[in-house]
Protein backbone atom coordinates (compact mmCIF):
# COMPACT_ATOMS: atom_id res chain seq x y z
CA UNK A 1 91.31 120.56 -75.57
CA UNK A 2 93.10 118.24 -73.63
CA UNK A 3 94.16 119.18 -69.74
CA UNK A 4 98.01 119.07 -68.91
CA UNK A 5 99.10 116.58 -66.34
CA UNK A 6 101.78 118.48 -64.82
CA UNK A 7 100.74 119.00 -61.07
CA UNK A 8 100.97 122.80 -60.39
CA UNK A 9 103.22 124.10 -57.77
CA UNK A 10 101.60 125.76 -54.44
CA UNK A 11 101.86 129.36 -55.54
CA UNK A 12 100.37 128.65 -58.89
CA UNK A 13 97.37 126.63 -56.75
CA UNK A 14 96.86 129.70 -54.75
CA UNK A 15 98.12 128.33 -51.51
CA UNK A 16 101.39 130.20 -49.87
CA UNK A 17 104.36 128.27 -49.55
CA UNK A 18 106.07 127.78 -46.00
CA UNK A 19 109.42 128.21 -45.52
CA UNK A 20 111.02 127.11 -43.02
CA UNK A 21 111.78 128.89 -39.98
CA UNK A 22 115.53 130.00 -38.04
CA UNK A 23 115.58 128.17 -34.92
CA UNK A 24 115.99 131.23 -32.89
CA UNK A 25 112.68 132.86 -34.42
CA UNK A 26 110.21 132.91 -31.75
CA UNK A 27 107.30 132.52 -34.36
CA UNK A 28 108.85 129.03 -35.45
CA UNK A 29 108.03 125.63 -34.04
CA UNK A 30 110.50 124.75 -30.55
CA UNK A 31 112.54 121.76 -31.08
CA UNK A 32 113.46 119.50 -28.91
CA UNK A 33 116.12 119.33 -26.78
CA UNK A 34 118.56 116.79 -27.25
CA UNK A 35 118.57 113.30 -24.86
CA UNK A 36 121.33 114.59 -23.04
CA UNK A 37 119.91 118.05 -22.04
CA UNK A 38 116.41 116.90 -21.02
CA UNK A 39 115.35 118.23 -17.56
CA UNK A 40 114.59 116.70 -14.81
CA UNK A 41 111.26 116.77 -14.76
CA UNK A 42 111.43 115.07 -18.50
CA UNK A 43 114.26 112.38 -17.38
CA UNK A 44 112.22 111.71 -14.42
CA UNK A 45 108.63 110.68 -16.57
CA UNK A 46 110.25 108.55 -18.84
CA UNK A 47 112.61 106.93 -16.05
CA UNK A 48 109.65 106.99 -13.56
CA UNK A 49 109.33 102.94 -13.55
CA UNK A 50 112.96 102.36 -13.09
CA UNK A 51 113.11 104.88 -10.06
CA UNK A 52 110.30 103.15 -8.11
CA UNK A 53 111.85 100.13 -9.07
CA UNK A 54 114.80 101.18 -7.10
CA UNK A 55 113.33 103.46 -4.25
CA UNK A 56 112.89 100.55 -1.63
CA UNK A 57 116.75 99.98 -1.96
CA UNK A 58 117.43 103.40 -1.62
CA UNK A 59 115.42 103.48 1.79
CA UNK A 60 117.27 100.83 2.96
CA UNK A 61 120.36 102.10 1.96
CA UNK A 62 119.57 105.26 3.67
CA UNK A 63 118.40 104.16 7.08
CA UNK A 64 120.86 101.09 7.71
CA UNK A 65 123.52 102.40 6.60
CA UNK A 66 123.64 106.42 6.33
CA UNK A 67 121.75 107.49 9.14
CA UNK A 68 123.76 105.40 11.67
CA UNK A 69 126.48 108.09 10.64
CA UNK A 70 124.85 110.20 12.77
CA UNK A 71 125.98 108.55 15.77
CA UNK A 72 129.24 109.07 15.26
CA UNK A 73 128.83 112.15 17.26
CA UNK A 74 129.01 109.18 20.30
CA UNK A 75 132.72 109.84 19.86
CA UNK A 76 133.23 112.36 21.02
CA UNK A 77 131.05 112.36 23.90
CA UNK A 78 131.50 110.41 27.57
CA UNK A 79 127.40 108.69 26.08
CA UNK A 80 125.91 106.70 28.68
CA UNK A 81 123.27 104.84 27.31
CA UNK A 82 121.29 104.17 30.32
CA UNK A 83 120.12 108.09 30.75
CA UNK A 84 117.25 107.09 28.95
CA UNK A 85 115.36 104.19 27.12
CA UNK A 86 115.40 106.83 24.10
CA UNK A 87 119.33 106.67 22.36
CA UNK A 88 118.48 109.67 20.79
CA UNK A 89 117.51 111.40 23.95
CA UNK A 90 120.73 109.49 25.55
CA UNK A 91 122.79 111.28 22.92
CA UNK A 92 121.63 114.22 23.37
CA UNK A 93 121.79 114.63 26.95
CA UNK A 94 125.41 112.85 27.24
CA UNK A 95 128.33 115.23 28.08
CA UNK A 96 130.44 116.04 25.40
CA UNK A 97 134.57 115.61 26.23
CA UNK A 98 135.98 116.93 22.97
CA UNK A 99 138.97 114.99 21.41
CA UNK A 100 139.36 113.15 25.12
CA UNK A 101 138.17 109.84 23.62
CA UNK A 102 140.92 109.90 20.61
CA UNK A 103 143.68 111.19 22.84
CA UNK A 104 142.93 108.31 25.20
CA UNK A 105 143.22 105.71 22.12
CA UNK A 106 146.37 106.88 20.41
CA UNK A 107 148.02 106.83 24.30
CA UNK A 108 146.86 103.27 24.19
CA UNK A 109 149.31 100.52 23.44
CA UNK A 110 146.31 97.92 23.00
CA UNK A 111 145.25 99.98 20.03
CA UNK A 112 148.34 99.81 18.40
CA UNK A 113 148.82 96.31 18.86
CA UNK A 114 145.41 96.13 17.12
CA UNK A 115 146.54 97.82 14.49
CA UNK A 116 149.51 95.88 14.06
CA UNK A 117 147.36 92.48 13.80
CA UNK A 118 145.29 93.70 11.32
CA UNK A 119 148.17 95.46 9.07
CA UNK A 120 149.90 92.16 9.09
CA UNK A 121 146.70 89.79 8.98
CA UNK A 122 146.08 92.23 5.96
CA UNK A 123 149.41 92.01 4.10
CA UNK A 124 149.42 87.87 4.44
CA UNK A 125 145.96 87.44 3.22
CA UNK A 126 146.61 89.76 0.50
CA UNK A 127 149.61 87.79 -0.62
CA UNK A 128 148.69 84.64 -0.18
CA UNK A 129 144.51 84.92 -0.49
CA UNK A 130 144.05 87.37 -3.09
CA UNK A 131 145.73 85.33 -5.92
CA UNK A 132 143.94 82.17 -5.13
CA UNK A 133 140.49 82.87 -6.65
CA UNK A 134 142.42 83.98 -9.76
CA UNK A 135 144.42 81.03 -10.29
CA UNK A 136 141.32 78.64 -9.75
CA UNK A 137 139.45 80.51 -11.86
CA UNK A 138 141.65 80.07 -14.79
CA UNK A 139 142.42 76.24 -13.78
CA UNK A 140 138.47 75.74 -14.20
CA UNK A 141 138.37 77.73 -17.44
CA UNK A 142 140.89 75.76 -18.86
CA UNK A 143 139.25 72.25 -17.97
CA UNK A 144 137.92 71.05 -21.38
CA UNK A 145 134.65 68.72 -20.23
CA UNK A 146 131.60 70.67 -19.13
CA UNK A 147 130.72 68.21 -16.57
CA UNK A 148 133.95 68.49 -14.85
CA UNK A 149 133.55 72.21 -14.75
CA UNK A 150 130.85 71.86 -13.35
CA UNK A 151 131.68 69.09 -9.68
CA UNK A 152 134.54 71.53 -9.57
CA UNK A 153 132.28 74.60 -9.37
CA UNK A 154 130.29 73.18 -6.90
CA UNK A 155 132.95 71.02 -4.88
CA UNK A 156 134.55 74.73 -4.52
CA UNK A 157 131.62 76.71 -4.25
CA UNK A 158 130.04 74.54 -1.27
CA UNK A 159 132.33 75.73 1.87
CA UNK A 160 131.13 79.43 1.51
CA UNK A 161 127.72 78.15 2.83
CA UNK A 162 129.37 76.63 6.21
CA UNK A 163 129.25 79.07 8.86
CA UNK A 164 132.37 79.92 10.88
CA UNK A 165 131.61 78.02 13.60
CA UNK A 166 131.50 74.86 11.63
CA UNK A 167 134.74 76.45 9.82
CA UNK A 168 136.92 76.20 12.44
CA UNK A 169 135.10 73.40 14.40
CA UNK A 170 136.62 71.21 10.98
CA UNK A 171 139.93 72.86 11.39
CA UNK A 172 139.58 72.10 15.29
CA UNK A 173 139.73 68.66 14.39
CA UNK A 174 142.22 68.49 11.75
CA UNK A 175 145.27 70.75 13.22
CA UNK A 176 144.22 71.00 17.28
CA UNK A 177 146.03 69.41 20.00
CA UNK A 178 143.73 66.39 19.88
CA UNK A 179 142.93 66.36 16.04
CA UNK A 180 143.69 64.27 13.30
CA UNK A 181 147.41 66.22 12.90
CA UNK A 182 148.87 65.50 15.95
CA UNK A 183 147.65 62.09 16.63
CA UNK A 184 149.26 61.09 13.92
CA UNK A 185 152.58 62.57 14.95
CA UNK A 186 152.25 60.82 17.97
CA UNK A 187 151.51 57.72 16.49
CA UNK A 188 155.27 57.57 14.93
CA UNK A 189 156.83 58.83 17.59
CA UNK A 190 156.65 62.54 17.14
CA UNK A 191 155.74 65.69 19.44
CA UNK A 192 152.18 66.83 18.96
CA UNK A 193 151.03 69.83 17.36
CA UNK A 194 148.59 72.38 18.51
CA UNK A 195 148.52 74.87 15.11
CA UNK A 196 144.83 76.59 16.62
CA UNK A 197 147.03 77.98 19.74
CA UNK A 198 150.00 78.71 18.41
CA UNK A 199 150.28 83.04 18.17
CA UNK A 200 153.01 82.77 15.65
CA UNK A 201 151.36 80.80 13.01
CA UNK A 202 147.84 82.66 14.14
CA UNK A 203 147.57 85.19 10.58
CA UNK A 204 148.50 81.86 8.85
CA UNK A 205 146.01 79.99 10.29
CA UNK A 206 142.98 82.75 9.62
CA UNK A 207 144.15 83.23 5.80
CA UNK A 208 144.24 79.05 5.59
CA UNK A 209 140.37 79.08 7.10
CA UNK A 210 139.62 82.18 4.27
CA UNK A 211 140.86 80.43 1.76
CA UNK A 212 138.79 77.25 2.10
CA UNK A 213 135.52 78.69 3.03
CA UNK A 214 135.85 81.76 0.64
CA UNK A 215 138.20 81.16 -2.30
CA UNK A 216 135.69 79.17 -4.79
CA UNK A 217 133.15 81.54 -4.44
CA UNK A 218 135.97 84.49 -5.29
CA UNK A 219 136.21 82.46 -8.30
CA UNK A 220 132.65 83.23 -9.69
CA UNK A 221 133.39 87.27 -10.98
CA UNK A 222 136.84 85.82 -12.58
CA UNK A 223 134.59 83.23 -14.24
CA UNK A 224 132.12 85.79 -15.28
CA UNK A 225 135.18 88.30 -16.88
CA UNK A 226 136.35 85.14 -18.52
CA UNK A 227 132.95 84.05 -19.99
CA UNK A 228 133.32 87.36 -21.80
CA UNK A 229 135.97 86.70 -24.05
CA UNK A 230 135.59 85.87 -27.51
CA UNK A 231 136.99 82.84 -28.55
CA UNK A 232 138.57 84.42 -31.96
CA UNK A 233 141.14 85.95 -29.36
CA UNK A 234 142.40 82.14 -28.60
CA UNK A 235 141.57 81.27 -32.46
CA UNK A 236 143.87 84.06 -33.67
CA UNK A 237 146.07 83.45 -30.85
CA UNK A 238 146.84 79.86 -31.45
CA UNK A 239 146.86 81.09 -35.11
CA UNK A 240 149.86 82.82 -34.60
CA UNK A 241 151.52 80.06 -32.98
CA UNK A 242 150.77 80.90 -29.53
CA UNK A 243 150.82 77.95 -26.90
CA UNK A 244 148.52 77.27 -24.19
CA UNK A 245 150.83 79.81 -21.50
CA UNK A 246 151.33 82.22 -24.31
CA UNK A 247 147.31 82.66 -24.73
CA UNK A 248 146.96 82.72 -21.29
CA UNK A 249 149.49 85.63 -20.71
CA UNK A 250 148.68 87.37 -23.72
CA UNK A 251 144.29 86.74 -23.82
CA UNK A 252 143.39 85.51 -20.34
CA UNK A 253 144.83 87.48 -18.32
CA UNK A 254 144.68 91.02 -19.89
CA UNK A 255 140.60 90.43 -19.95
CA UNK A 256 140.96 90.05 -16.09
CA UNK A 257 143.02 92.81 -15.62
CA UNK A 258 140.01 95.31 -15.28
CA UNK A 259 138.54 93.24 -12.58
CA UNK A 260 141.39 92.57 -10.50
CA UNK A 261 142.22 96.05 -10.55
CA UNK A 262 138.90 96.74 -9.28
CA UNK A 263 138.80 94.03 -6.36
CA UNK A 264 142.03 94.92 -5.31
CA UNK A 265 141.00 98.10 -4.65
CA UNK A 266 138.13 97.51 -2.96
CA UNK A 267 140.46 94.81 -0.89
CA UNK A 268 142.78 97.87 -0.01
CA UNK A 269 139.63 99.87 1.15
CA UNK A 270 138.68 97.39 3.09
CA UNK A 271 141.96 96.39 4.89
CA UNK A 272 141.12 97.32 8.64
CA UNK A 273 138.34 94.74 8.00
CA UNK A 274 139.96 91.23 8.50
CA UNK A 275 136.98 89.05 9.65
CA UNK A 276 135.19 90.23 12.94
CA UNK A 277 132.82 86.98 13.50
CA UNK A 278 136.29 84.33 12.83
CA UNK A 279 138.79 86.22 14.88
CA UNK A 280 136.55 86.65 17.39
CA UNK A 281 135.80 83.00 17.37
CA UNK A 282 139.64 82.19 17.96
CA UNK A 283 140.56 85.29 20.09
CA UNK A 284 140.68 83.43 23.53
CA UNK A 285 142.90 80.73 21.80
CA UNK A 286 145.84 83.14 21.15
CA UNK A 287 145.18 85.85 23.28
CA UNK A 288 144.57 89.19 22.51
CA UNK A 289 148.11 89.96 22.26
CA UNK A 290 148.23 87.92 18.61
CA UNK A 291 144.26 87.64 18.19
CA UNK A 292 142.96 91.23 18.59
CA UNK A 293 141.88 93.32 15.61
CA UNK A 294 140.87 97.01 15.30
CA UNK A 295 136.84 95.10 14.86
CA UNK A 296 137.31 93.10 18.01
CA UNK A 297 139.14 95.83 19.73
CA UNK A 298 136.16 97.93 19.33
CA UNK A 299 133.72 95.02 19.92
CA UNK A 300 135.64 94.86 23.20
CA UNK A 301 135.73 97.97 24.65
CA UNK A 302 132.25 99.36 23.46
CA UNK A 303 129.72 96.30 24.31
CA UNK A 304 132.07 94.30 27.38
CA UNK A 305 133.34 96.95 28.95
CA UNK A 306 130.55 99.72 28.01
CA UNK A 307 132.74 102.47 27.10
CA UNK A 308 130.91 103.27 24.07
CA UNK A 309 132.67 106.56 23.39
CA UNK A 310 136.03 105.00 23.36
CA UNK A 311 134.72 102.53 20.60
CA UNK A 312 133.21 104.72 18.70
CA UNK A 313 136.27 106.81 18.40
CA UNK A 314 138.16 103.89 17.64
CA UNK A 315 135.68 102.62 14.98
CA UNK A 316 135.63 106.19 13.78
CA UNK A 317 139.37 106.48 12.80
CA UNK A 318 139.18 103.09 11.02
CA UNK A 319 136.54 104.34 8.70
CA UNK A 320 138.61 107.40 7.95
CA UNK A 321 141.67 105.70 7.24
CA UNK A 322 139.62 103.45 5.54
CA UNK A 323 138.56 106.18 2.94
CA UNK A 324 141.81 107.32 2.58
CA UNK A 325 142.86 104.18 1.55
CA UNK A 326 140.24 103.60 -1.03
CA UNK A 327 140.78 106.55 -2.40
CA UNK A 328 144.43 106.60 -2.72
CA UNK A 329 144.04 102.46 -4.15
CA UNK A 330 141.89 104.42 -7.02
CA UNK A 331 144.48 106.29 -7.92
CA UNK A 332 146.86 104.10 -8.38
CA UNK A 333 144.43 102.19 -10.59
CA UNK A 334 143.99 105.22 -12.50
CA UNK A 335 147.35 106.08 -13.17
CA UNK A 336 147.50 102.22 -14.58
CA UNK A 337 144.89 102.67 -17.15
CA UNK A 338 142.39 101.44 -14.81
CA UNK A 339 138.93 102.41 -14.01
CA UNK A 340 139.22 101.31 -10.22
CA UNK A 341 136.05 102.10 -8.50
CA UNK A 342 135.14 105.40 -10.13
CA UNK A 343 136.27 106.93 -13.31
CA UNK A 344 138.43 110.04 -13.33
């Protein structure tokens, strides 16, 4: 009698079947949550690498640049440094005045002219600055040869390594009242010209030394968004009929247009900040009436003339308005379809 091949089922072996179990019943087997709803103590084994990786940075962050918040409390005391070799126990023992310090700085004309020099050192470096990095970036995208790129990279690139005092030592000698510039003015009969003393043409002068130190290297995140795009945009593009300006206007630029939103925000955040170390530099040229900034204006007051509290009340309205502006910048980026800094 021959046996049947037909494998019997797990009742008819004598073993129970398992079936399979609600979710909710507490007898059944717990799942797991999903990646999203992991706790902390999950996310923080399988992350553990990456957050040591990162700790040191996070120290630094904190101490050099969170903790000096703290003093901030300096405004709105009369501190005197020199109660003790302790600043802590300086701070702490240093009379308090109230608002004194910021009444005493918005009754002070000198402040507002410091303000005024750095809204309109702002607003011409914006116009005329901001753009520049932009428009070399897309003259170096479109150069054809690699090599070429390339020497005009690092022809570009190679001023942001000169240090300010080497920066204006070269513009000394080109536009100065003995430089290059007005020698040769005087050669054919002309007046001299002394451009590095002039007030009026001071903001011009800064944005002209900012743009040769600092524009090429601007150019490098541009380069970066540009590297990005496919080059089926241009194929399709040119496809279509488009011309060199028509795939620029219509590919180039909208693939930038996420980045520039982004650095001109941060630009607007960071308006009251105009370049401490190369006005200072030039300050004595012009005079403080055309060549002080809020930076130098607290420079001035809190480490020549040791009224710390003063500066640090003046330092600590420029970081609030400063806020306020970035915020207010990421707004407007957001209600342009832009990211900005922070998404909504």
């Amino acid at each position: 009698m021959s046996h049947s091949t037909v494998p019997r089922t797990s009742t008819e072996a004598g073993t129970p079947e398992k079936t399979p179990v609600a979710s909710g019943d507490a007898t059944g087997a717990r799942e797991k949550p999903p990646a999203g709803k992991l706790s902390f103590r999950h996310r923080f084994r399988r992350d553990r690498v990456l957050v040591l990786m990162t700790l040191p940075t996070v120290l630094l962050v904190l101490v050099f640049n969170y903790l000096p918040i703290l003093g901030n409390v300096v405004a709105f005391q009369e501190y005197d440094p020199y109660i003790s070799d302790n600043g802590i126990i300086s701070m702490l023992n240093s009379p308090f005045v109230g608002l004194e310090n910021f009444q005493r700085i918005f009754e002070d004309s000198a402040f507002w002219n410091a303000v005024e020099n750095t809204l309109v050192l702002f607003f011409v470096q914006l116009v005329l600055f901001f753009p520049i990095p932009i428009l070399l970036a897309l003259l170096i995208n479109s150069v054809v040869r690699p090599r070429v790129r390339a020497v005009a990279q690092a022809v570009l690139y190679l001023p942001h390594f000169f240090s300010w005092v080497l920066v204006i030592a070269v513009f000394q000698q080109m536009f100065g009242g003995a430089g290059m510039l007005s020698q040769l003015l005087r050669e054919n009969g002309y007046d001299g010209l002394d451009i590095m003393t002039n007030p009026g043409t001071f903001p011009f002068l800064l944005t002209a030394e900012s743009v040769w130190k600092d524009a090429g290297w601007g150019i490098i995140v541009f380069l970066a968004a540009l590297a990005s795009v496919s080059p089926d945009h241009y194929e399709a593009a040119a496809m279509d009929g488009a011309g060199r300006w028509r795939r620029m206007w219509h590919v180039t630029l909208p693939a930038l247009r996420p980045v520039i939103a982004l650095l001109l925000v941060l630009r607007v955040g960071d308006a009251l900040t105009v370049g401490f170390e190369q006005i200072l530099l030039q300050r004595d040229a012009v005079g403080p009436g055309a060549g002080e900034v809020l930076d130098t204006f607290v420079w001035w007051n809190g480490v020549r003339n040791q009224d710390f509290g003063y500066a640090a009340a003046a330092g600590l309205i420029k970081g609030v308005v400063s806020i306020g502006l970035v915020l207010a910048a990421n707004k407007v980026a957001h209600l342009m379809g832009e990211q900005g800094v922070y998404k909504k």
